[in-house]
PDB file of N, CA and C in Angstrom:
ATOM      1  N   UNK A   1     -92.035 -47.513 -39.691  1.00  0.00           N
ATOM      2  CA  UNK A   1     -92.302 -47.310 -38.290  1.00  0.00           C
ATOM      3  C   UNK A   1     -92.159 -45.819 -38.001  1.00  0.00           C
ATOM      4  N   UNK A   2     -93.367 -45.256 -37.450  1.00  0.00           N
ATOM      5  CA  UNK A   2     -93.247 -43.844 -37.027  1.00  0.00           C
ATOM      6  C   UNK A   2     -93.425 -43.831 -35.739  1.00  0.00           C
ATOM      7  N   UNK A   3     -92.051 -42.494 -35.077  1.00  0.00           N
ATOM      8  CA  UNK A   3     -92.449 -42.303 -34.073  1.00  0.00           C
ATOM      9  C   UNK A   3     -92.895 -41.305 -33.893  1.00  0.00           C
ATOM     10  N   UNK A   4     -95.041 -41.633 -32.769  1.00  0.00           N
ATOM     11  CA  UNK A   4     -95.908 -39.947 -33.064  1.00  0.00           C
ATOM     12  C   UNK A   4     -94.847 -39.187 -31.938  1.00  0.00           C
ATOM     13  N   UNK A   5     -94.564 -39.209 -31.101  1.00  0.00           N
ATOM     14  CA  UNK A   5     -93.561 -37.964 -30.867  1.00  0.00           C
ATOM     15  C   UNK A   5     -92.227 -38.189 -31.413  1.00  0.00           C
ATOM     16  N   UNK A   6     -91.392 -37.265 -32.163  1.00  0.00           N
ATOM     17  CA  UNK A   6     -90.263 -37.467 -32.905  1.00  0.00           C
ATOM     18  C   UNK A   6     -88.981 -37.731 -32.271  1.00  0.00           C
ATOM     19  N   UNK A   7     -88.291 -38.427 -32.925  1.00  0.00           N
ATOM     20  CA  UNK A   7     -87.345 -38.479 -31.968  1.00  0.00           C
ATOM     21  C   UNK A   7     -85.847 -37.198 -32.247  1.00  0.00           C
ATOM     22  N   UNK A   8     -86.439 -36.661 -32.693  1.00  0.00           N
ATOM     23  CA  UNK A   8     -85.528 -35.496 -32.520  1.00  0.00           C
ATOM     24  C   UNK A   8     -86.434 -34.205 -32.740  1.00  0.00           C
ATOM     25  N   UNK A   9     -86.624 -33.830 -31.407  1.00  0.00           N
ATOM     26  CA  UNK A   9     -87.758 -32.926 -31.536  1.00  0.00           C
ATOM     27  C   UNK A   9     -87.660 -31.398 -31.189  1.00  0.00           C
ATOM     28  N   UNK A  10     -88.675 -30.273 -31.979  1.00  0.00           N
ATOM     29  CA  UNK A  10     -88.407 -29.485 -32.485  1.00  0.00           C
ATOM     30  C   UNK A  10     -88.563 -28.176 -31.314  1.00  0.00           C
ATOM     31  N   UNK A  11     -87.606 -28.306 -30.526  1.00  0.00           N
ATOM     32  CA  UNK A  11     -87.633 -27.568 -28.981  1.00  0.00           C
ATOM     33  C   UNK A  11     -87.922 -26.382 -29.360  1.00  0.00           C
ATOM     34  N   UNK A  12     -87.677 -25.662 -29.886  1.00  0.00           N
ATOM     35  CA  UNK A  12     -88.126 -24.237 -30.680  1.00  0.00           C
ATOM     36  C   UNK A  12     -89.447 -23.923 -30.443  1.00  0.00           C
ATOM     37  N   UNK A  13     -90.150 -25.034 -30.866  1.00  0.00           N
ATOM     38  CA  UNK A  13     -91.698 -25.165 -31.009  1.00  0.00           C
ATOM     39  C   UNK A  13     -92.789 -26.166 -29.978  1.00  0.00           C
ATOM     40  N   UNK A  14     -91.669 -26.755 -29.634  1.00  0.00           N
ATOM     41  CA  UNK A  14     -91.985 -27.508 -28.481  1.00  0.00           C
ATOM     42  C   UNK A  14     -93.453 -27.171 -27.713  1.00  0.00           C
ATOM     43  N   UNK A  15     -94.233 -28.015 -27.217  1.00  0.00           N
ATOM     44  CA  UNK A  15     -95.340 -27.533 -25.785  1.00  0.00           C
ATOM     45  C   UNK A  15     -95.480 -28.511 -24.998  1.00  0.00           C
ATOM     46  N   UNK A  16     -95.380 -28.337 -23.936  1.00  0.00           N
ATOM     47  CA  UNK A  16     -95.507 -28.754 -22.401  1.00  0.00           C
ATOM     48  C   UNK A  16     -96.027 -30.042 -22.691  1.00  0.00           C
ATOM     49  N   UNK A  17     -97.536 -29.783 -23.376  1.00  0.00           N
ATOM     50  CA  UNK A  17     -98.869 -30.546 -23.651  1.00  0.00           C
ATOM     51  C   UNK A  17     -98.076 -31.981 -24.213  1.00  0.00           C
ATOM     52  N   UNK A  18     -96.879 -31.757 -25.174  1.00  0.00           N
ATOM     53  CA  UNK A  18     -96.429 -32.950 -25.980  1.00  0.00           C
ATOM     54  C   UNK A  18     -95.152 -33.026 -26.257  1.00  0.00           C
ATOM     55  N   UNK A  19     -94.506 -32.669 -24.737  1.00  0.00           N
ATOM     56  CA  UNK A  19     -92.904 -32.846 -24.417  1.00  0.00           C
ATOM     57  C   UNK A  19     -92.890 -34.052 -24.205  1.00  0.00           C
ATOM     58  N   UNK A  20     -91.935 -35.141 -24.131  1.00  0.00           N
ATOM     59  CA  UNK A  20     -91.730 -35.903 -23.766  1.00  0.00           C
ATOM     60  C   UNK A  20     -90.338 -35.523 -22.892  1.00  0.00           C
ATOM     61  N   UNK A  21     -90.598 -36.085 -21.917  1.00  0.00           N
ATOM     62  CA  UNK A  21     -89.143 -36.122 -20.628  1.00  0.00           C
ATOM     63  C   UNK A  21     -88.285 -37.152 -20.566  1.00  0.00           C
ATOM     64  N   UNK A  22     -89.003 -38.489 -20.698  1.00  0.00           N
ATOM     65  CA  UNK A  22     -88.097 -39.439 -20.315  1.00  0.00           C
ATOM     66  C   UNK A  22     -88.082 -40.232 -21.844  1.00  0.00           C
ATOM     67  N   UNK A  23     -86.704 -39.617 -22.605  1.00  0.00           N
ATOM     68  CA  UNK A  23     -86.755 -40.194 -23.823  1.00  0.00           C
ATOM     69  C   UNK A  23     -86.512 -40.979 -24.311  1.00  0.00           C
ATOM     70  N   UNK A  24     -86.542 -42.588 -23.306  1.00  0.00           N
ATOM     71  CA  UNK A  24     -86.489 -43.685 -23.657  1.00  0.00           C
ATOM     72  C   UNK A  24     -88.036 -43.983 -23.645  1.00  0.00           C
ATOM     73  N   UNK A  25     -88.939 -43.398 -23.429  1.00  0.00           N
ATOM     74  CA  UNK A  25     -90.289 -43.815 -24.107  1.00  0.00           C
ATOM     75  C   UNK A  25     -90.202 -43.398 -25.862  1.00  0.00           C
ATOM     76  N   UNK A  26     -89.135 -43.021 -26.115  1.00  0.00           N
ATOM     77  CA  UNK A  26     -89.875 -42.487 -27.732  1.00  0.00           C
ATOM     78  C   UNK A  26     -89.679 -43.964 -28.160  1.00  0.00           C
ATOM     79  N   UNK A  27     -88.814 -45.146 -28.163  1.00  0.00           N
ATOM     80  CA  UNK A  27     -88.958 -46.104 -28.787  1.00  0.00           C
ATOM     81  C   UNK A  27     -89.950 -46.762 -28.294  1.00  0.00           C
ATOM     82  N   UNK A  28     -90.946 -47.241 -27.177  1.00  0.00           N
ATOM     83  CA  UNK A  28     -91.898 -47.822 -26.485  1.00  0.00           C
ATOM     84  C   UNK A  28     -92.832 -47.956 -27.663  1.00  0.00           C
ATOM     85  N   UNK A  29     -93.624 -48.714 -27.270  1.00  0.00           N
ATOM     86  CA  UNK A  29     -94.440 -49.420 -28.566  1.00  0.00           C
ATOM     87  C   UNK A  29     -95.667 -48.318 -28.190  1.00  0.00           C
ATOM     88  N   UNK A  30     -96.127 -47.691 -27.034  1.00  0.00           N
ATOM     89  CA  UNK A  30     -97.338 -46.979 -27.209  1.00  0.00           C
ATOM     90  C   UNK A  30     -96.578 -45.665 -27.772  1.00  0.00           C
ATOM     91  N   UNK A  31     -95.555 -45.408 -28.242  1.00  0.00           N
ATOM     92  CA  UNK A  31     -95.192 -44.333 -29.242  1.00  0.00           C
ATOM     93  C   UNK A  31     -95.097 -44.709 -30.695  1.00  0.00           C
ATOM     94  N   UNK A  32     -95.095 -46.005 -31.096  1.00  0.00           N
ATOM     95  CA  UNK A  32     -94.557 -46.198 -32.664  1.00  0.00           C
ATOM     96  C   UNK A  32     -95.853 -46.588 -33.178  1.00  0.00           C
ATOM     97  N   UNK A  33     -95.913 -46.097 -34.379  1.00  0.00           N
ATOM     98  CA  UNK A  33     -97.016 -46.556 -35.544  1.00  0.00           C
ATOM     99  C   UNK A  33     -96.775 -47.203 -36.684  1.00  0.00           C
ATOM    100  N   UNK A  34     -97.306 -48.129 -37.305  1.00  0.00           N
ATOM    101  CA  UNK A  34     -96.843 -48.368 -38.607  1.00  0.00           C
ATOM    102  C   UNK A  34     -97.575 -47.225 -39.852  1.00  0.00           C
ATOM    103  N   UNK A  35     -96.524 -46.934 -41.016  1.00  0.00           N
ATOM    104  CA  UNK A  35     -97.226 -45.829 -41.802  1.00  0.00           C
ATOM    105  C   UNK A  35     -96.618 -46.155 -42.874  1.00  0.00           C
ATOM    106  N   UNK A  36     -97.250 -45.828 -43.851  1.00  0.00           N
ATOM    107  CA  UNK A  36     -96.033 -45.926 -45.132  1.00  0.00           C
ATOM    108  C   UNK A  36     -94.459 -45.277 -45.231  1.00  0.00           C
ATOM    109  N   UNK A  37     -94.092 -45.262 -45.935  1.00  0.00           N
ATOM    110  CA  UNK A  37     -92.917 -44.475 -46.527  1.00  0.00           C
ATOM    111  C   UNK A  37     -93.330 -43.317 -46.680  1.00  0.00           C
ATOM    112  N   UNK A  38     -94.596 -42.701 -47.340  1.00  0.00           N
ATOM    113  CA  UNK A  38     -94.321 -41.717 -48.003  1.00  0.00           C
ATOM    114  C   UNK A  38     -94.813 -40.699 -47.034  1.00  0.00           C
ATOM    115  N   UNK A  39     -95.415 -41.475 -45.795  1.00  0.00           N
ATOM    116  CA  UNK A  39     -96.092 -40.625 -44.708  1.00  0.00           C
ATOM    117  C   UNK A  39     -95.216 -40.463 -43.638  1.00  0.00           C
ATOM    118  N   UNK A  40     -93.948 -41.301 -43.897  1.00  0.00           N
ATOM    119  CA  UNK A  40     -93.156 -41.390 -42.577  1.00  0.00           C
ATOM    120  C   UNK A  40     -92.255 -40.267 -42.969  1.00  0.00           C
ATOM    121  N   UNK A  41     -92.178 -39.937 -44.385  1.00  0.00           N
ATOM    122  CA  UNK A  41     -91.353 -38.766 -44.809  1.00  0.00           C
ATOM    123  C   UNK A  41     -91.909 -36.882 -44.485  1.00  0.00           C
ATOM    124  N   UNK A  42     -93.274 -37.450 -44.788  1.00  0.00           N
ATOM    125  CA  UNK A  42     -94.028 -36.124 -44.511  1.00  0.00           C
ATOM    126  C   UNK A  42     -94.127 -35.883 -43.086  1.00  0.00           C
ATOM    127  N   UNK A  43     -94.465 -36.675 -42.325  1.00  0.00           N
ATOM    128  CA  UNK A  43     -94.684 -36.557 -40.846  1.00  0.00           C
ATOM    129  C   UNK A  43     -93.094 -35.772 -40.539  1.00  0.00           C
ATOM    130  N   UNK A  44     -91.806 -36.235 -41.025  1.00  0.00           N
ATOM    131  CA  UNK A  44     -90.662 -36.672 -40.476  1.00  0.00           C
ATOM    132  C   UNK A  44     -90.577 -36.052 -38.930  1.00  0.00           C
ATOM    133  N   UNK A  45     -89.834 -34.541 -38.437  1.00  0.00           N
ATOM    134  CA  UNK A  45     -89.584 -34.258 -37.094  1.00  0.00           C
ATOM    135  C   UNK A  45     -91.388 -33.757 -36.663  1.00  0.00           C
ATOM    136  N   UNK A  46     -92.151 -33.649 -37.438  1.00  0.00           N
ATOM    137  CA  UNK A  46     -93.443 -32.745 -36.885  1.00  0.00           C
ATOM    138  C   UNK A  46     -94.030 -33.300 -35.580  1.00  0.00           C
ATOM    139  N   UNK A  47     -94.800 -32.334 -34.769  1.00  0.00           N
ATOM    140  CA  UNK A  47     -94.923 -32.553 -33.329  1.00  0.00           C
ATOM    141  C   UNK A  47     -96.185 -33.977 -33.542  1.00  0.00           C
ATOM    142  N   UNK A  48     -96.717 -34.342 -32.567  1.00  0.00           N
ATOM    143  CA  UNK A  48     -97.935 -34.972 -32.303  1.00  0.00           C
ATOM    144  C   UNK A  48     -98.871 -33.938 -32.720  1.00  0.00           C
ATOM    145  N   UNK A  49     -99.282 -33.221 -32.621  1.00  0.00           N
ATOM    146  CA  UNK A  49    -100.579 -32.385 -32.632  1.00  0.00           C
ATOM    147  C   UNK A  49    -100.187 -31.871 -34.475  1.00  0.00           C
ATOM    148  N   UNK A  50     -99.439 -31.910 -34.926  1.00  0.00           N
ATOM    149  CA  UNK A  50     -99.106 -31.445 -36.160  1.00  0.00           C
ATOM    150  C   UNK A  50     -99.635 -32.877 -37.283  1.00  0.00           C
ATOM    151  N   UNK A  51     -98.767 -34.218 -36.256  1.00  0.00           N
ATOM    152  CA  UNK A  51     -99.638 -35.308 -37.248  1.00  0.00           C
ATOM    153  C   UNK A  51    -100.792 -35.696 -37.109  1.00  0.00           C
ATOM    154  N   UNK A  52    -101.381 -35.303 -35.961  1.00  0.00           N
ATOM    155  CA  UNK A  52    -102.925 -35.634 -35.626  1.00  0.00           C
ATOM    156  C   UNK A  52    -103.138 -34.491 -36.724  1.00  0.00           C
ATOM    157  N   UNK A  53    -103.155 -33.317 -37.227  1.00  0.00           N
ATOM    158  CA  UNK A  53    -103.808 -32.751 -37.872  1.00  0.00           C
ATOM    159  C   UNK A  53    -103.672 -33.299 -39.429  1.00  0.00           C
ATOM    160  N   UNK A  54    -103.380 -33.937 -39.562  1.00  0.00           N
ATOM    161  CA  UNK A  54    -102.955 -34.813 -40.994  1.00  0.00           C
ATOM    162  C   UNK A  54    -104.250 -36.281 -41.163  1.00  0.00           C
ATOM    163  N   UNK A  55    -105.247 -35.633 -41.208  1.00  0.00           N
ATOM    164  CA  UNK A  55    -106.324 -36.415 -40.897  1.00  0.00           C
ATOM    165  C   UNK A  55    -106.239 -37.936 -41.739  1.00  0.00           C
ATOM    166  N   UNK A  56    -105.817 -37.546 -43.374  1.00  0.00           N
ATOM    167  CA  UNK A  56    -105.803 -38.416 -44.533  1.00  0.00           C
ATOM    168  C   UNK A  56    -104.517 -39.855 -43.860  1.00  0.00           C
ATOM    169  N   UNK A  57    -103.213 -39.269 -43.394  1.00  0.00           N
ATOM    170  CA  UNK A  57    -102.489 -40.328 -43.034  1.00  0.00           C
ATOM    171  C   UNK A  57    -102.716 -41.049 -41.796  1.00  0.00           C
ATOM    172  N   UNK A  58    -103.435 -40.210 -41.038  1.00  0.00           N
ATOM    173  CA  UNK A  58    -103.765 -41.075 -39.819  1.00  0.00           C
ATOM    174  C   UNK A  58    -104.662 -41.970 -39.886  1.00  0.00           C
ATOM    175  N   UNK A  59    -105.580 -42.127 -41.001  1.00  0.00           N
ATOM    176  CA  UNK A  59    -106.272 -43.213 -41.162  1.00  0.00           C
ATOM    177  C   UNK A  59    -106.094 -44.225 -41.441  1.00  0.00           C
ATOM    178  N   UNK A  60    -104.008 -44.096 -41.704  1.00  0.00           N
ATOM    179  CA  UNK A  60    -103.871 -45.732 -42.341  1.00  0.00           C
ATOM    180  C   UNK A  60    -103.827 -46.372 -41.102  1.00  0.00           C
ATOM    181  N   UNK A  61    -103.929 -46.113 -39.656  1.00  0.00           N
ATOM    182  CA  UNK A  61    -104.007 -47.425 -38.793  1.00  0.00           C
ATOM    183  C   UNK A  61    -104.040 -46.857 -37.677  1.00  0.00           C
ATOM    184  N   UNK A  62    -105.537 -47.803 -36.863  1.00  0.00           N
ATOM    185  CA  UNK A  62    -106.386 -47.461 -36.360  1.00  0.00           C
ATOM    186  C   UNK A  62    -105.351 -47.134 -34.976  1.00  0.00           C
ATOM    187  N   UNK A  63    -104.158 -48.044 -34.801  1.00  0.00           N
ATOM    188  CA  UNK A  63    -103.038 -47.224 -33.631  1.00  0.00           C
ATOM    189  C   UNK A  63    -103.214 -45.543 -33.617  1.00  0.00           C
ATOM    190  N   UNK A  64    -102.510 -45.886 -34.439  1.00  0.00           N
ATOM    191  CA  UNK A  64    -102.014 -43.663 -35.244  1.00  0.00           C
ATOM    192  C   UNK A  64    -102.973 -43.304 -35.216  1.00  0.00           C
ATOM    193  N   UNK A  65    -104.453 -43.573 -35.266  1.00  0.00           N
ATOM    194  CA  UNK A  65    -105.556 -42.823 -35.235  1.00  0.00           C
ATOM    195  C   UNK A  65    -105.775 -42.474 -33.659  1.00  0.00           C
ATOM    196  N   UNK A  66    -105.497 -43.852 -33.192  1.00  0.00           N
ATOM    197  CA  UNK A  66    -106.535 -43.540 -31.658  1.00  0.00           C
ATOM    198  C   UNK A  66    -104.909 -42.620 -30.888  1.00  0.00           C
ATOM    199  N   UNK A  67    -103.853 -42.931 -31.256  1.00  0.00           N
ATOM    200  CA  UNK A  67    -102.587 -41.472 -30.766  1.00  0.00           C
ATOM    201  C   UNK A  67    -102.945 -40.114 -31.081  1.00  0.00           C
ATOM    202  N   UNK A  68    -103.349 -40.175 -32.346  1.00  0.00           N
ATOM    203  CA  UNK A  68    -104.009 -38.777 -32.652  1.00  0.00           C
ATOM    204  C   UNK A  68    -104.832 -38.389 -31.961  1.00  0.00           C
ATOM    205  N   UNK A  69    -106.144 -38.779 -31.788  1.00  0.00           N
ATOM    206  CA  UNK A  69    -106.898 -38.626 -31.177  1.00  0.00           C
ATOM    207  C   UNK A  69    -106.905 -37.890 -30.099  1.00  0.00           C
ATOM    208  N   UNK A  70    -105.802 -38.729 -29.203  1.00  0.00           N
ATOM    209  CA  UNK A  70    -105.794 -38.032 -28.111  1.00  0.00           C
ATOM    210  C   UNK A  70    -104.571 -37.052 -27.943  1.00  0.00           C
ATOM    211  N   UNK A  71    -103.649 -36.630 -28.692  1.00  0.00           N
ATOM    212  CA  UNK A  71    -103.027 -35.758 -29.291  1.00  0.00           C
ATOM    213  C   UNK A  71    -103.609 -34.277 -29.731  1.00  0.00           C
ATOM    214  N   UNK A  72    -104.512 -34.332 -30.388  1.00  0.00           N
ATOM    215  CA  UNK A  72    -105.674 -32.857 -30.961  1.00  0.00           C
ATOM    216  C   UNK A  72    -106.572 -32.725 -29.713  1.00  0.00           C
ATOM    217  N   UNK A  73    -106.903 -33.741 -28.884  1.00  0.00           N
ATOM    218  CA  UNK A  73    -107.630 -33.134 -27.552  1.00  0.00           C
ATOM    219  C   UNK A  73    -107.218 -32.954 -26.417  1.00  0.00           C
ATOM    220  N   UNK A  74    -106.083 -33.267 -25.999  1.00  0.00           N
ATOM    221  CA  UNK A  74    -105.836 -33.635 -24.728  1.00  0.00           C
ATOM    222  C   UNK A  74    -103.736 -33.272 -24.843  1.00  0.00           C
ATOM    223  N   UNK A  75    -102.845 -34.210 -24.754  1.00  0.00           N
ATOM    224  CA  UNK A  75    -101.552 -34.720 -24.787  1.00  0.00           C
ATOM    225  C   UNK A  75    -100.947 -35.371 -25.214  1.00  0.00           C
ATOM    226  N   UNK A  76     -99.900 -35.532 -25.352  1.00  0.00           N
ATOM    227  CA  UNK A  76     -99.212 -36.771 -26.095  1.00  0.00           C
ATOM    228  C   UNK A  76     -97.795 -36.165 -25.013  1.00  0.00           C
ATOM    229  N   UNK A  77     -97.887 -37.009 -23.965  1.00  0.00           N
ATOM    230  CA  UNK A  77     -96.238 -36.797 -23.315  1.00  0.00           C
ATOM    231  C   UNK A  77     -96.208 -38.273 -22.907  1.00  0.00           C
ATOM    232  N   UNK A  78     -95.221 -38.276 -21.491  1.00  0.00           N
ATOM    233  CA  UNK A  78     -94.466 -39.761 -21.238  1.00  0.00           C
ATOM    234  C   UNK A  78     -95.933 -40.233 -20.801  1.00  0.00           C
ATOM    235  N   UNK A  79     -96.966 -39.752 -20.174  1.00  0.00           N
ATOM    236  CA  UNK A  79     -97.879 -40.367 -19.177  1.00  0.00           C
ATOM    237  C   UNK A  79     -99.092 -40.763 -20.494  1.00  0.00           C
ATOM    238  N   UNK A  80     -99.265 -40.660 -21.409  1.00  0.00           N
ATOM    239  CA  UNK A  80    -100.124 -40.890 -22.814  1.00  0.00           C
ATOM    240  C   UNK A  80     -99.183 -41.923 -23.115  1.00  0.00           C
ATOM    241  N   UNK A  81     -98.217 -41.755 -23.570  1.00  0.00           N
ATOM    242  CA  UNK A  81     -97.511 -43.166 -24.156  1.00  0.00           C
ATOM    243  C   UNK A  81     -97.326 -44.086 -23.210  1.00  0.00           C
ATOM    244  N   UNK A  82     -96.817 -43.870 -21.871  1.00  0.00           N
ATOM    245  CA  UNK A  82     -97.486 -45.235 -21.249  1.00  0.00           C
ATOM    246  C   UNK A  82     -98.813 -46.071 -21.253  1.00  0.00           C
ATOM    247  N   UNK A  83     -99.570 -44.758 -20.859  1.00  0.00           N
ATOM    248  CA  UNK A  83    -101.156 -45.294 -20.860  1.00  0.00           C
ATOM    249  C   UNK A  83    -101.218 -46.053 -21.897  1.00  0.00           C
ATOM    250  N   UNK A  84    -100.865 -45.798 -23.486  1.00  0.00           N
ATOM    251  CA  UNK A  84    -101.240 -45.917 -24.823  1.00  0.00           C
ATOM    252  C   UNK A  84    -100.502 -47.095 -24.449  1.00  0.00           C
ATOM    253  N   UNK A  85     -98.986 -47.404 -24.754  1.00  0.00           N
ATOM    254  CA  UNK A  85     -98.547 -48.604 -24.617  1.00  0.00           C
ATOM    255  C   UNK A  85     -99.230 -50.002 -23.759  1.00  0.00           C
ATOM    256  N   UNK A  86     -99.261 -49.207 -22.554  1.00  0.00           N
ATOM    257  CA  UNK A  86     -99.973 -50.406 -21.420  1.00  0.00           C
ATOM    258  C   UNK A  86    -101.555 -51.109 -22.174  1.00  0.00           C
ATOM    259  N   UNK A  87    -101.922 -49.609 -22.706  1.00  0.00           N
ATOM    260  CA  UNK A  87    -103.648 -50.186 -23.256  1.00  0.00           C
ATOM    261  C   UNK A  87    -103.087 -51.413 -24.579  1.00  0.00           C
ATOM    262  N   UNK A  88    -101.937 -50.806 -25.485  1.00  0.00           N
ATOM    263  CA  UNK A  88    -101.967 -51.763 -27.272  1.00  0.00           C
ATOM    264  C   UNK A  88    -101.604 -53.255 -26.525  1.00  0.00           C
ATOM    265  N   UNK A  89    -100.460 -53.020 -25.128  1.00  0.00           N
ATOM    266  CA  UNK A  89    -100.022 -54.439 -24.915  1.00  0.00           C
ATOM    267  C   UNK A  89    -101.078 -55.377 -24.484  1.00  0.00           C
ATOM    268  N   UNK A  90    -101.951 -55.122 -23.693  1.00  0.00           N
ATOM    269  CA  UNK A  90    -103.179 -55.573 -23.546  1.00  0.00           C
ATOM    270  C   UNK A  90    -104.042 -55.690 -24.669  1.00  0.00           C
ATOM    271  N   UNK A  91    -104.325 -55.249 -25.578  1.00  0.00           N
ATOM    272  CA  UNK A  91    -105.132 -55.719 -26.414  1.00  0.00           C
ATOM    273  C   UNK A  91    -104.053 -56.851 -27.345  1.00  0.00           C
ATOM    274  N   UNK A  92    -102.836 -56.875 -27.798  1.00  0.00           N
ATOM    275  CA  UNK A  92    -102.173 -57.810 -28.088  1.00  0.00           C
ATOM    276  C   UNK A  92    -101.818 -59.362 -27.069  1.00  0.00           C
ATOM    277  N   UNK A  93    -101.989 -58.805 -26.204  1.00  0.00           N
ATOM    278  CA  UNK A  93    -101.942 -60.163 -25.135  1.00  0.00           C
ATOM    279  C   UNK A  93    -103.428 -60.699 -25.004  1.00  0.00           C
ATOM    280  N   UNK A  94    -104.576 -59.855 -25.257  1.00  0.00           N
ATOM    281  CA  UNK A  94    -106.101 -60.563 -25.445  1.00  0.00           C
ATOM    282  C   UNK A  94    -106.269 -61.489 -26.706  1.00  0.00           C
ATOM    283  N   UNK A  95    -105.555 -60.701 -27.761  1.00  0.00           N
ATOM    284  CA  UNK A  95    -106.181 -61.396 -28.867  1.00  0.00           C
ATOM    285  C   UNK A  95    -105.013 -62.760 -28.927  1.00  0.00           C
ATOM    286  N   UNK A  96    -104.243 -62.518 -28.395  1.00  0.00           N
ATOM    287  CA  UNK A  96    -103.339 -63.701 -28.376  1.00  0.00           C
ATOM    288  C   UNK A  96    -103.633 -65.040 -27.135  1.00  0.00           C
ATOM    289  N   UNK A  97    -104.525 -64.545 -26.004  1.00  0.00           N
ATOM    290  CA  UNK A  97    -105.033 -65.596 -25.619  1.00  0.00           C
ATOM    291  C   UNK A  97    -106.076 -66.043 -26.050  1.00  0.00           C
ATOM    292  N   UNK A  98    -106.974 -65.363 -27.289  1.00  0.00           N
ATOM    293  CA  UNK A  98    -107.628 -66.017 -28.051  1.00  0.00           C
ATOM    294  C   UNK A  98    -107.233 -67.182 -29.053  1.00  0.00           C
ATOM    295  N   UNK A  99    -106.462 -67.385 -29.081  1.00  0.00           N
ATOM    296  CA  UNK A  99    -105.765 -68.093 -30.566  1.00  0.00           C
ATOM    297  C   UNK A  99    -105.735 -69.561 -29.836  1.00  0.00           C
ATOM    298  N   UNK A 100    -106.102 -70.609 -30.392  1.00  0.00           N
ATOM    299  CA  UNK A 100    -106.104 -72.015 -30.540  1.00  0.00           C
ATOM    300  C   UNK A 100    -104.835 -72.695 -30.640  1.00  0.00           C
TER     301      UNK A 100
END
């Protein structure tokens, strides 16, 4: 489980664009990705815009892709991970009123 903004993050280097403020969103599900091991090591404290540039690991899942995404164009703060969260819970509550 990765979180795309870190949870111990690198204020030094920090930007506005992909602060997070209220840091009980870093556990929120529109912040966590599933990734391997060996990507959760490489990613470890790096910003959002640092793992969006990691094109090869973001392809393992299409979550982490579409965070990236909007990470390299736009933000990744509290108001992206809500959005992001509110959008994955909805698509998990669709495909689950699909099911028989």
């Amino acid at each position: 489980m990765e979180h795309f903004s870190p949870s111990k993050e690198d204020v030094e280097h920090a930007s506005t664009a992909t602060h997070v403020q209220d840091r009980d969103l870093l556990n929120w599900f529109g912040n966590l990705a599933l990734v391997t091991v060996s990507t959760n090591s490489k990613f470890s404290n790096n910003s959002p815009r640092e793992k969006a540039n990691n094109r090869p690991a973001r392809r393992q899942s299409l979550k982490l892709e579409l965070m990236a995404r909007r990470a390299e164009t736009s933000s990744w703060n509290d108001d992206d991970i809500k959005a992001h969260h509110e959008k994955m819970v909805g698509v998990l509550q669709n495909a689950l009123a699909q099911r028989p």
